[in-house]
N, C-alpha and C. Protein backbone atom coordinates (compact mmCIF):
# COMPACT_ATOMS: atom_id res chain seq x y z
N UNK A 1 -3.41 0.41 11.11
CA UNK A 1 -3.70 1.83 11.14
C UNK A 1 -4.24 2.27 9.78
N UNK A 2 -5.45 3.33 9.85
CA UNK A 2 -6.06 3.37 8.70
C UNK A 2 -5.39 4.77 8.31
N UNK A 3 -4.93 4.60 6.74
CA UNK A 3 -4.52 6.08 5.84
C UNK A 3 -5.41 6.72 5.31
N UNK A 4 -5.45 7.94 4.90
CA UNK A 4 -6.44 8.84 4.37
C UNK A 4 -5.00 9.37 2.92
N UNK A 5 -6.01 9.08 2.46
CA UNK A 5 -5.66 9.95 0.60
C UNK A 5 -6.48 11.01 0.17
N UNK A 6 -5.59 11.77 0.29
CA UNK A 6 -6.02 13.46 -0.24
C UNK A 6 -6.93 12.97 -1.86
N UNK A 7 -7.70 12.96 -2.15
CA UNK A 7 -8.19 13.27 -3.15
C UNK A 7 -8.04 14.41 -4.11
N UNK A 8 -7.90 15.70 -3.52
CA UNK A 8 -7.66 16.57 -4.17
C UNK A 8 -5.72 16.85 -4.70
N UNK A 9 -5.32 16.15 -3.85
CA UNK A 9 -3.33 15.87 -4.52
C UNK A 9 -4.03 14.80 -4.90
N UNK A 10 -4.53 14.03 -4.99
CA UNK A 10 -3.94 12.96 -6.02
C UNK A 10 -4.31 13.02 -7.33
N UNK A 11 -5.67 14.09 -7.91
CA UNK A 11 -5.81 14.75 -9.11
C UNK A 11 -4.95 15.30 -9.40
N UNK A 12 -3.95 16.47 -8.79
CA UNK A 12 -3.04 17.13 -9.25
C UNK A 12 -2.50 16.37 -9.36
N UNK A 13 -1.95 15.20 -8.88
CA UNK A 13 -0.48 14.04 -9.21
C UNK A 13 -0.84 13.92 -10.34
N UNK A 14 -2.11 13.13 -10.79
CA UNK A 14 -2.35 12.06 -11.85
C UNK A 14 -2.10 13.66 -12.89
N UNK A 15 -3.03 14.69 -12.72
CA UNK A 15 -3.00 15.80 -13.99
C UNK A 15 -1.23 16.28 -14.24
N UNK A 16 -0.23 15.93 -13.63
CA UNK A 16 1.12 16.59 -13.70
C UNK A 16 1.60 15.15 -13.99
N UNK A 17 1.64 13.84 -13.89
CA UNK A 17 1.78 12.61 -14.65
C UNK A 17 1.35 12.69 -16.16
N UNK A 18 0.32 13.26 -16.82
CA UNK A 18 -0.80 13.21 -17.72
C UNK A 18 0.68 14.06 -18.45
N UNK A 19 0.80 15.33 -17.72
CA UNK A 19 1.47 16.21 -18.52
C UNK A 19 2.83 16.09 -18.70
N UNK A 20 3.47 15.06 -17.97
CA UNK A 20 4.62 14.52 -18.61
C UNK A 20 4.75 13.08 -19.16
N UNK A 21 3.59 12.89 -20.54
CA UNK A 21 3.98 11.44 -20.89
C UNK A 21 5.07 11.70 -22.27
N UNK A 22 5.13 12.53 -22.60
CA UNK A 22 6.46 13.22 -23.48
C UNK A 22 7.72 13.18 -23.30
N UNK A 23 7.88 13.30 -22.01
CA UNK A 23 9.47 13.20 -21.45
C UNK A 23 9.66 11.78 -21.02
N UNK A 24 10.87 11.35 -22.28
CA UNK A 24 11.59 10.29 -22.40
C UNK A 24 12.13 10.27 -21.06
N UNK A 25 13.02 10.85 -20.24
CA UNK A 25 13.58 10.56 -19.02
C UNK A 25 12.82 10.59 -17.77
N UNK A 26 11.40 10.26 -17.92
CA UNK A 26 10.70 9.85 -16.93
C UNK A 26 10.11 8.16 -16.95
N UNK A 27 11.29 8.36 -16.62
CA UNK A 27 10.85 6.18 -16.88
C UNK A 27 11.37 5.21 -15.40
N UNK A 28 10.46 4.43 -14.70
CA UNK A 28 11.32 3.70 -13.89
C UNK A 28 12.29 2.85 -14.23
N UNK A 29 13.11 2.19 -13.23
CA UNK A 29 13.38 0.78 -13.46
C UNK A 29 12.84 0.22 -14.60
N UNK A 30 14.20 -0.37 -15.79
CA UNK A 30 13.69 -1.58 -16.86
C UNK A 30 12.67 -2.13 -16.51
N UNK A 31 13.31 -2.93 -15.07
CA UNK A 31 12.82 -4.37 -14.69
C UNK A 31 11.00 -4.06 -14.41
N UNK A 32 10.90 -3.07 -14.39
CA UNK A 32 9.73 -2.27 -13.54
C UNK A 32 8.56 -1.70 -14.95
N UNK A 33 9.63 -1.15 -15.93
CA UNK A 33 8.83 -0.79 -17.00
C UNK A 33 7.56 -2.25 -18.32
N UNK A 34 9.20 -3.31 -17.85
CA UNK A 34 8.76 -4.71 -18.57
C UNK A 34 7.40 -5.08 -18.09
N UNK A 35 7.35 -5.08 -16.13
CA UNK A 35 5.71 -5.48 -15.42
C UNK A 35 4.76 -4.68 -16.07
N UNK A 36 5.18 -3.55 -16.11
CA UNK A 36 3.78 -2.28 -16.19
C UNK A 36 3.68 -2.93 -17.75
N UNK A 37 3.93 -3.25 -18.80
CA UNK A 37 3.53 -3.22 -19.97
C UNK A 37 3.11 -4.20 -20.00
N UNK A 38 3.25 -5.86 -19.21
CA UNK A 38 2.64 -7.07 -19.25
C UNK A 38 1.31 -6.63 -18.49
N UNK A 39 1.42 -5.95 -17.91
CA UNK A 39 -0.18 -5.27 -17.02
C UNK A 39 -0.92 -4.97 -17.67
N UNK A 40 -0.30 -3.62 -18.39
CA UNK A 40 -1.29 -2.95 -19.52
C UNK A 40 -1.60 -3.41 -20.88
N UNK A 41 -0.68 -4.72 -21.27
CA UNK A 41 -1.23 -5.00 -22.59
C UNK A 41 -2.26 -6.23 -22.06
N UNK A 42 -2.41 -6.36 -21.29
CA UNK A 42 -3.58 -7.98 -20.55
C UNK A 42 -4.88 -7.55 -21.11
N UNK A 43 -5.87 -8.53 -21.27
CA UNK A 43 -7.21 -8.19 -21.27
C UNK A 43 -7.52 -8.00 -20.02
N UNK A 44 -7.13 -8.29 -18.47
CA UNK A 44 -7.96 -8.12 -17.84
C UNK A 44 -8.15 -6.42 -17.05
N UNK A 45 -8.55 -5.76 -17.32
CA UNK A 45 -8.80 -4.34 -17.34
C UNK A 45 -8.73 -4.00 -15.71
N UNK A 46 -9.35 -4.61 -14.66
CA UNK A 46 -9.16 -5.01 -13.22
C UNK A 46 -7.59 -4.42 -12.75
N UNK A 47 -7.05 -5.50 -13.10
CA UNK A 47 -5.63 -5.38 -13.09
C UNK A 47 -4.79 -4.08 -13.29
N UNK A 48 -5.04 -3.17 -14.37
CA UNK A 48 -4.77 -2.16 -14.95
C UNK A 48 -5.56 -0.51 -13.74
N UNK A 49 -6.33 -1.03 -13.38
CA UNK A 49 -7.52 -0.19 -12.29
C UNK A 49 -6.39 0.35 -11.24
N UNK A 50 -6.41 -1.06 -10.77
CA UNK A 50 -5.66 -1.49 -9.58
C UNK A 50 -4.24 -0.73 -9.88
N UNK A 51 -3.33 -1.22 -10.48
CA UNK A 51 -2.10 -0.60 -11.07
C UNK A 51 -2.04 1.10 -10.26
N UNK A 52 -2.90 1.43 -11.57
CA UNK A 52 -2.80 3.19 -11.54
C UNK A 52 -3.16 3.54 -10.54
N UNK A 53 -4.23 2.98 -9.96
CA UNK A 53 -5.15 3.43 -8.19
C UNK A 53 -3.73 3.15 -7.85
N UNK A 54 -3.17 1.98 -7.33
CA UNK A 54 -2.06 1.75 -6.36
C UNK A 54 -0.86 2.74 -6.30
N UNK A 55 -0.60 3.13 -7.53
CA UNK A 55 0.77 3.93 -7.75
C UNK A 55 0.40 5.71 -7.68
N UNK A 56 -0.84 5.47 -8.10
CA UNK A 56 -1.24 7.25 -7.74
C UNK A 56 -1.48 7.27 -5.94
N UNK A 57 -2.33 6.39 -5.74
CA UNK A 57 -2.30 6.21 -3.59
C UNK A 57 -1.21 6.57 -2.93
N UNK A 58 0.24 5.90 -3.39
CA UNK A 58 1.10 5.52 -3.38
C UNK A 58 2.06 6.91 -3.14
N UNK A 59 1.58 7.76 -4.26
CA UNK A 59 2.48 8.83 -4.87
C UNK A 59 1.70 10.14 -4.27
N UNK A 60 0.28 9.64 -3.56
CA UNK A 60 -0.56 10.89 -3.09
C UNK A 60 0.21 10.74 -1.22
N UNK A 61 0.21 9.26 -0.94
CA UNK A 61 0.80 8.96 0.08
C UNK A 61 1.44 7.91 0.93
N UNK A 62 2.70 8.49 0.79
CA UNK A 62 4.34 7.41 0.89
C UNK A 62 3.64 6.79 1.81
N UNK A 63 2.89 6.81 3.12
CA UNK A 63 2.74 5.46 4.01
C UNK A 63 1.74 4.98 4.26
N UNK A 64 0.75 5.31 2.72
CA UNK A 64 0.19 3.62 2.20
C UNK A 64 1.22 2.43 2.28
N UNK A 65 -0.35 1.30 2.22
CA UNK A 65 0.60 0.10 2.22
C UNK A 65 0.21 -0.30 0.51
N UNK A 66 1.31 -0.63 -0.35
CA UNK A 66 1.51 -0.57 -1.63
C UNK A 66 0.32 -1.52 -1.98
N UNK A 67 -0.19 -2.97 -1.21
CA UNK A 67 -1.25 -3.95 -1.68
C UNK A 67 -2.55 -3.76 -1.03
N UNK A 68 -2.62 -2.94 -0.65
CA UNK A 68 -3.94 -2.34 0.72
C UNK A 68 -4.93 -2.11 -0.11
N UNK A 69 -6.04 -2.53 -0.64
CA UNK A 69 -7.22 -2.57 -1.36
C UNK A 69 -8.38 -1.36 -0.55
N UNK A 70 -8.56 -2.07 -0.08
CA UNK A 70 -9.56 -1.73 0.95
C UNK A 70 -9.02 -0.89 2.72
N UNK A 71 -10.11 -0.50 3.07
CA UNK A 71 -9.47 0.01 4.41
C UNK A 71 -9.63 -0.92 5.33
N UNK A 72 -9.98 -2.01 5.06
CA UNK A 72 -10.61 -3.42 6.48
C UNK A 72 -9.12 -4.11 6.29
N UNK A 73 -8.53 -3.74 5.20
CA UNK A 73 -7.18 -4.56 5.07
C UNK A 73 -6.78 -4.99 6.46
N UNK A 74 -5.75 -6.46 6.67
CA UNK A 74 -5.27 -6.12 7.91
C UNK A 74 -3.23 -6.11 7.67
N UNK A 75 -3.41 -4.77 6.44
CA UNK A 75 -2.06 -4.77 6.36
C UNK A 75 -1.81 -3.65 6.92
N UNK A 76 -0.78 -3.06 7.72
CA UNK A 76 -0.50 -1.91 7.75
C UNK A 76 -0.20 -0.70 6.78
N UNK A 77 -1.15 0.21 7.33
CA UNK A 77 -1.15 1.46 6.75
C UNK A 77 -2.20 1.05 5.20
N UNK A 78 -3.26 0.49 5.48
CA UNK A 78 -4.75 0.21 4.69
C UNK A 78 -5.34 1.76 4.73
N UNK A 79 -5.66 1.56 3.12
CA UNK A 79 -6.69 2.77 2.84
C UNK A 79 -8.25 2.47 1.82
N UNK A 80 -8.43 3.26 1.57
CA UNK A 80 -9.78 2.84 0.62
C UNK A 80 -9.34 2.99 -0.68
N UNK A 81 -8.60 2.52 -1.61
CA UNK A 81 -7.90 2.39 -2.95
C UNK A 81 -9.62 2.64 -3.52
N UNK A 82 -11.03 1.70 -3.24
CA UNK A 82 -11.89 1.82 -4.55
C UNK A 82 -12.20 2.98 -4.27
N UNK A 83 -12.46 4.10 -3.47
CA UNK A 83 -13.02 5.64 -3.88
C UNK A 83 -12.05 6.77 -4.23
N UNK A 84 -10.90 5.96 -4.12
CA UNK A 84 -9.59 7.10 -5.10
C UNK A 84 -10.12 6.28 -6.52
N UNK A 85 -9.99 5.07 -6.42
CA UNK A 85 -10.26 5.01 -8.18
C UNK A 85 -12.00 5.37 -8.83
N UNK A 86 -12.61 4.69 -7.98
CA UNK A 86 -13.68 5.80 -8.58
C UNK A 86 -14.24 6.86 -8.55
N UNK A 87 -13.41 8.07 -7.56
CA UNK A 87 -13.15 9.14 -7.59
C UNK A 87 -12.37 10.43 -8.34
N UNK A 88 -11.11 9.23 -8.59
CA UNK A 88 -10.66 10.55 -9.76
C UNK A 88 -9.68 9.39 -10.49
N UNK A 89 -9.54 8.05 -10.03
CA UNK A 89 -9.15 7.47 -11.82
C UNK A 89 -10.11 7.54 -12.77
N UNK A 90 -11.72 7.03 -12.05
CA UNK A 90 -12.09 6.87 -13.47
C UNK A 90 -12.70 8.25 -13.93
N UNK A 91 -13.20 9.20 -13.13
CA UNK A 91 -13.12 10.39 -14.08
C UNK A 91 -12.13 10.82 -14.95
N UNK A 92 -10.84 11.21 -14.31
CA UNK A 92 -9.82 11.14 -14.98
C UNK A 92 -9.47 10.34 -16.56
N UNK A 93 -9.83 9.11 -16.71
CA UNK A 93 -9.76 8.53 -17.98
C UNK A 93 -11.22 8.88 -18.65
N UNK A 94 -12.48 9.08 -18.17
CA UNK A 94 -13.65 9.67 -18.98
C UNK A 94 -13.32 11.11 -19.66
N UNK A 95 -11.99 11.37 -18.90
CA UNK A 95 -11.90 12.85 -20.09
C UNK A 95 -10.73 13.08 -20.87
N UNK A 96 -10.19 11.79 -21.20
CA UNK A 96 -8.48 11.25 -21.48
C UNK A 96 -8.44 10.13 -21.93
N UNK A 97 -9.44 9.82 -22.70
CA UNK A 97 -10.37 8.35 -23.45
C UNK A 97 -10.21 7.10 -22.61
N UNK A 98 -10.21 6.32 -23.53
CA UNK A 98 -9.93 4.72 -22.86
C UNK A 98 -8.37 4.05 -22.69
N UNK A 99 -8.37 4.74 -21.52
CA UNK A 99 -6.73 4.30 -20.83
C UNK A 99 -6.33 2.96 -20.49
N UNK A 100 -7.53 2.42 -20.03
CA UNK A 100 -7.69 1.38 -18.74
C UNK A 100 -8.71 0.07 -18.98
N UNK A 101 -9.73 0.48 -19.61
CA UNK A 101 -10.48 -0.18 -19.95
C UNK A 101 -12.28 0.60 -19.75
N UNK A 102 -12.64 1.61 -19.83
CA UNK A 102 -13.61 2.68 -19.59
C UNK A 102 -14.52 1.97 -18.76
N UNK A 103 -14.20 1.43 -17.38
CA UNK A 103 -14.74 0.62 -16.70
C UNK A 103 -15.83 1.92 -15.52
N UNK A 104 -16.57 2.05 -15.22
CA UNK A 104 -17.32 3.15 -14.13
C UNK A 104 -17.22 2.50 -12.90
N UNK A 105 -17.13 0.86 -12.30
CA UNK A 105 -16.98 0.62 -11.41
C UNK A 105 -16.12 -0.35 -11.26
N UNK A 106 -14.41 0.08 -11.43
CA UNK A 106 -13.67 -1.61 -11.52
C UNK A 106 -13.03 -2.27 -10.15
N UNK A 107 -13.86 -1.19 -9.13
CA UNK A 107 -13.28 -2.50 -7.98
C UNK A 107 -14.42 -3.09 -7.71
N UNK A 108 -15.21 -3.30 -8.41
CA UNK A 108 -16.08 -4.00 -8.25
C UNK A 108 -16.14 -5.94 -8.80
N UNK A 109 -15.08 -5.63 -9.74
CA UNK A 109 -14.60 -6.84 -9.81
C UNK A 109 -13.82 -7.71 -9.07
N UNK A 110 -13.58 -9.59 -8.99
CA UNK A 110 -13.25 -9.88 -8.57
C UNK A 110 -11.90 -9.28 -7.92
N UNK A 111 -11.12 -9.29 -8.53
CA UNK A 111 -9.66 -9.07 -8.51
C UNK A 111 -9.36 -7.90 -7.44
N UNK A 112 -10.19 -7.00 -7.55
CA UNK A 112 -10.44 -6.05 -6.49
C UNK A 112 -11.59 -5.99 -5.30
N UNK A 113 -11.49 -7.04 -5.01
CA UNK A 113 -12.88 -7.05 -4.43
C UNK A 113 -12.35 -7.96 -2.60
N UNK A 114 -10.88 -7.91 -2.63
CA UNK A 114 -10.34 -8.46 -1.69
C UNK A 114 -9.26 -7.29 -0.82
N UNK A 115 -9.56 -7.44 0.43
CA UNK A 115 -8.95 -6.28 1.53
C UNK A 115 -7.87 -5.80 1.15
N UNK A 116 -6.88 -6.99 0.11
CA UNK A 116 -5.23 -6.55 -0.19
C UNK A 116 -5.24 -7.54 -1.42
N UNK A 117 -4.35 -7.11 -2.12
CA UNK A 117 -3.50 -7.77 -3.38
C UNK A 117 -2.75 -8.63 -2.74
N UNK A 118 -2.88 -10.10 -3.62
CA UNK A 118 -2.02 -11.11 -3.01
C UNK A 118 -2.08 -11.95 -3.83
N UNK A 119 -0.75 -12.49 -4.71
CA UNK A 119 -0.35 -13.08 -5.93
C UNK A 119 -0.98 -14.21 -5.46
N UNK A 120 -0.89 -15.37 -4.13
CA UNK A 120 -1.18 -16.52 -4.09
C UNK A 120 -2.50 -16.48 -3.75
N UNK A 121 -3.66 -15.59 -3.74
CA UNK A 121 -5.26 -15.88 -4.11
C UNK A 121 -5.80 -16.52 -4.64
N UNK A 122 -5.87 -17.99 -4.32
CA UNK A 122 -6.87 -19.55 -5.25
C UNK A 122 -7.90 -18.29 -6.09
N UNK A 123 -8.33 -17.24 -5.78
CA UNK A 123 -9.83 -17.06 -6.20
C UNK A 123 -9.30 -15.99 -7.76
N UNK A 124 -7.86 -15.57 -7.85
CA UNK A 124 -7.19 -14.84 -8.96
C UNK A 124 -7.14 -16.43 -10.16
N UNK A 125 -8.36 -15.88 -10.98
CA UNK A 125 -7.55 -17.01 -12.31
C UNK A 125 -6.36 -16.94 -13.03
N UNK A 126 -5.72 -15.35 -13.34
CA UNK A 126 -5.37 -14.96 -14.18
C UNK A 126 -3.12 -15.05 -12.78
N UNK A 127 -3.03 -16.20 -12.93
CA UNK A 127 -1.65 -15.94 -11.66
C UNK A 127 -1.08 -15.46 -11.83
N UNK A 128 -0.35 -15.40 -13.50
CA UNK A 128 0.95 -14.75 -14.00
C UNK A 128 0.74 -13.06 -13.83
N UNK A 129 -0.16 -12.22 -14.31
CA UNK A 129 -0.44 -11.33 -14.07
C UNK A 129 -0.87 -10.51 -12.90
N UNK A 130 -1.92 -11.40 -11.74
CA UNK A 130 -1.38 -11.14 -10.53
C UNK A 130 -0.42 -11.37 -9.86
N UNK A 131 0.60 -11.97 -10.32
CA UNK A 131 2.12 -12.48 -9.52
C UNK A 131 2.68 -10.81 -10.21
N UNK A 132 3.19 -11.05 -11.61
CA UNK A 132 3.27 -9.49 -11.95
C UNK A 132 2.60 -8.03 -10.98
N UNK A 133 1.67 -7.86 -10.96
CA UNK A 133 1.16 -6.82 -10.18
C UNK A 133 1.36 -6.73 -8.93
N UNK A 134 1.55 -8.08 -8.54
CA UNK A 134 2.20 -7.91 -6.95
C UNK A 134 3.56 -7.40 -6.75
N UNK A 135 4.29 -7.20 -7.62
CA UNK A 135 5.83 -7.68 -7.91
C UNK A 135 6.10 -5.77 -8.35
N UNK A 136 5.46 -5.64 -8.88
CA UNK A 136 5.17 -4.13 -9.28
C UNK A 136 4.77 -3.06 -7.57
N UNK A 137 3.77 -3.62 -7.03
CA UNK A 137 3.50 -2.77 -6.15
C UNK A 137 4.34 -2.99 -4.52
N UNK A 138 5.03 -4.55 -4.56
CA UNK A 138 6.15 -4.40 -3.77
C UNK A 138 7.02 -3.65 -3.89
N UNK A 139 7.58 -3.45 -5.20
CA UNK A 139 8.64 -2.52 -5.46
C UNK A 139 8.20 -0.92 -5.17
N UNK A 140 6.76 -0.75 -5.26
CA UNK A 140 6.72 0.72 -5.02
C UNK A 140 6.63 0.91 -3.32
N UNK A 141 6.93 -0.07 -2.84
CA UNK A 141 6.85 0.22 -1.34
C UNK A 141 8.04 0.79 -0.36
N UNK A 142 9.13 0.20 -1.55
CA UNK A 142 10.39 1.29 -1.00
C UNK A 142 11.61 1.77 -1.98
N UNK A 143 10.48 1.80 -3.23
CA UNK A 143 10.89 2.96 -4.51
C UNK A 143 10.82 4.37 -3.90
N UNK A 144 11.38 5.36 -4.66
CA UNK A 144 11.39 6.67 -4.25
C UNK A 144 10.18 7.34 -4.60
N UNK A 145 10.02 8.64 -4.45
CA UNK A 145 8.76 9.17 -4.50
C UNK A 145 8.93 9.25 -6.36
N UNK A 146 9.97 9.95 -6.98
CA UNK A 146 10.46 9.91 -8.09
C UNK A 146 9.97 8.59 -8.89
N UNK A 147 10.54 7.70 -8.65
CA UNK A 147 10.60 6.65 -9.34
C UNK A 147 8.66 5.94 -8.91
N UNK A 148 8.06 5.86 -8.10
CA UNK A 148 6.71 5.99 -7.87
C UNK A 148 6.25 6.86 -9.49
N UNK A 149 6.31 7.95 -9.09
CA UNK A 149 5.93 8.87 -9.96
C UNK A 149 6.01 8.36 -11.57
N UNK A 150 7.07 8.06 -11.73
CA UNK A 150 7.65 7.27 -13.10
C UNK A 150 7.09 6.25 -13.44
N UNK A 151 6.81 5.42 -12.16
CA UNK A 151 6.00 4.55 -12.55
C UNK A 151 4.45 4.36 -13.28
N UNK A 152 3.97 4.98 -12.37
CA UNK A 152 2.82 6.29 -12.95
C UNK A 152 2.77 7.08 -14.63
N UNK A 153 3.74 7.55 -14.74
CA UNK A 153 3.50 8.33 -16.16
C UNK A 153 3.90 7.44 -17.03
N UNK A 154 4.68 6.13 -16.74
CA UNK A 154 4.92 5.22 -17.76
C UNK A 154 3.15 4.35 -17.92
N UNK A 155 2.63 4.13 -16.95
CA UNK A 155 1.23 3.28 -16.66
C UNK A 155 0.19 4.35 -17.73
N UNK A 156 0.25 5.36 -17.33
CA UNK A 156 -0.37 6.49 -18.22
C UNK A 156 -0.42 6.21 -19.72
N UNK A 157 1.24 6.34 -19.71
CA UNK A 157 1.89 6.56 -21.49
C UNK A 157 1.48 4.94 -21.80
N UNK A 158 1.40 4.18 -21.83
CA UNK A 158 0.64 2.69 -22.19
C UNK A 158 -0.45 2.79 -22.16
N UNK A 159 -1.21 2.84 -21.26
CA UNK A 159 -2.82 3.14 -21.63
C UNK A 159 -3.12 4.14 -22.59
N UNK A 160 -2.23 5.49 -22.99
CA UNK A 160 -2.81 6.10 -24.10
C UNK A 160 -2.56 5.34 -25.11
């Protein structure tokens, strides 16, 4: 079944994330904060795309499926993750500097360029970090909307 993501909530999410990277008590899970920072300190910028697209989708709408790339996915509850991210992630970081990697088209890369996220992909060079990112967006699949959210303004507060 195919999901639709509000575009216009998921700017307000990401702009009310933006505005709480100040508040210390918006933090997920340790175990959760440790992934997001092996994500965001990586060179591979892909990875980092993916992240924020997934957890803002996620947080625009609970029944996405957390690894659903694309809408051909054949996971349940598939949406179009690349025109939320090049719809209002990467504007969003063109006016909030280089968060992510100032990429204009990053599902265009490999890493995103497959129906769903999936740690055991022969075609992912980089395993440890896609095993990480998988491990991250399982957990947001039956994290709270809260802790979603957290996840999010912590992904934010690292990229600034």
């Amino acid at each position: 079944m195919l999901v639709s993501v509000n575009h216009a909530t998921a700017e307000k999410i990401l702009a009310s994330a933006w505005d709480r990277l100040e508040e210390a008590g918006v933090r997920p899970p340790e175990a959760i904060c440790k992934l997001i920072e092996a994500v965001m300190k990586a060179r591979d910028v892909t990875y980092k795309y993916i992240l924020v697209t997934r957890l803002l989708g996620q947080r625009a709408e609970s029944s996405v499926h957390p690894r659903a790339l694309q809408a051909s996915s054949s996971l349940n509850q598939a949406y179009d993750a690349r025109s939320l991210c090049h719809n209002v992630v990467v504007p969003f970081e063109k006016t909030h500097g280089n968060l992510f990697g100032l990429s204009n088209e990053p599902f265009l890369n490999k890493p995103a360029r497959h129906p769903e996220h999936d740690k055991g992909n022969p075609q992912l060079r980089n395993r440890h970090l896609a095993s990480d990112l998988h491990d991250i967006l399982e957990w947001a699949s039956t994290a709270t909307n809260d802790h979603v959210f957290a996840a999010l303004v912590q992904t934010l507060r690292l990229g600034k």
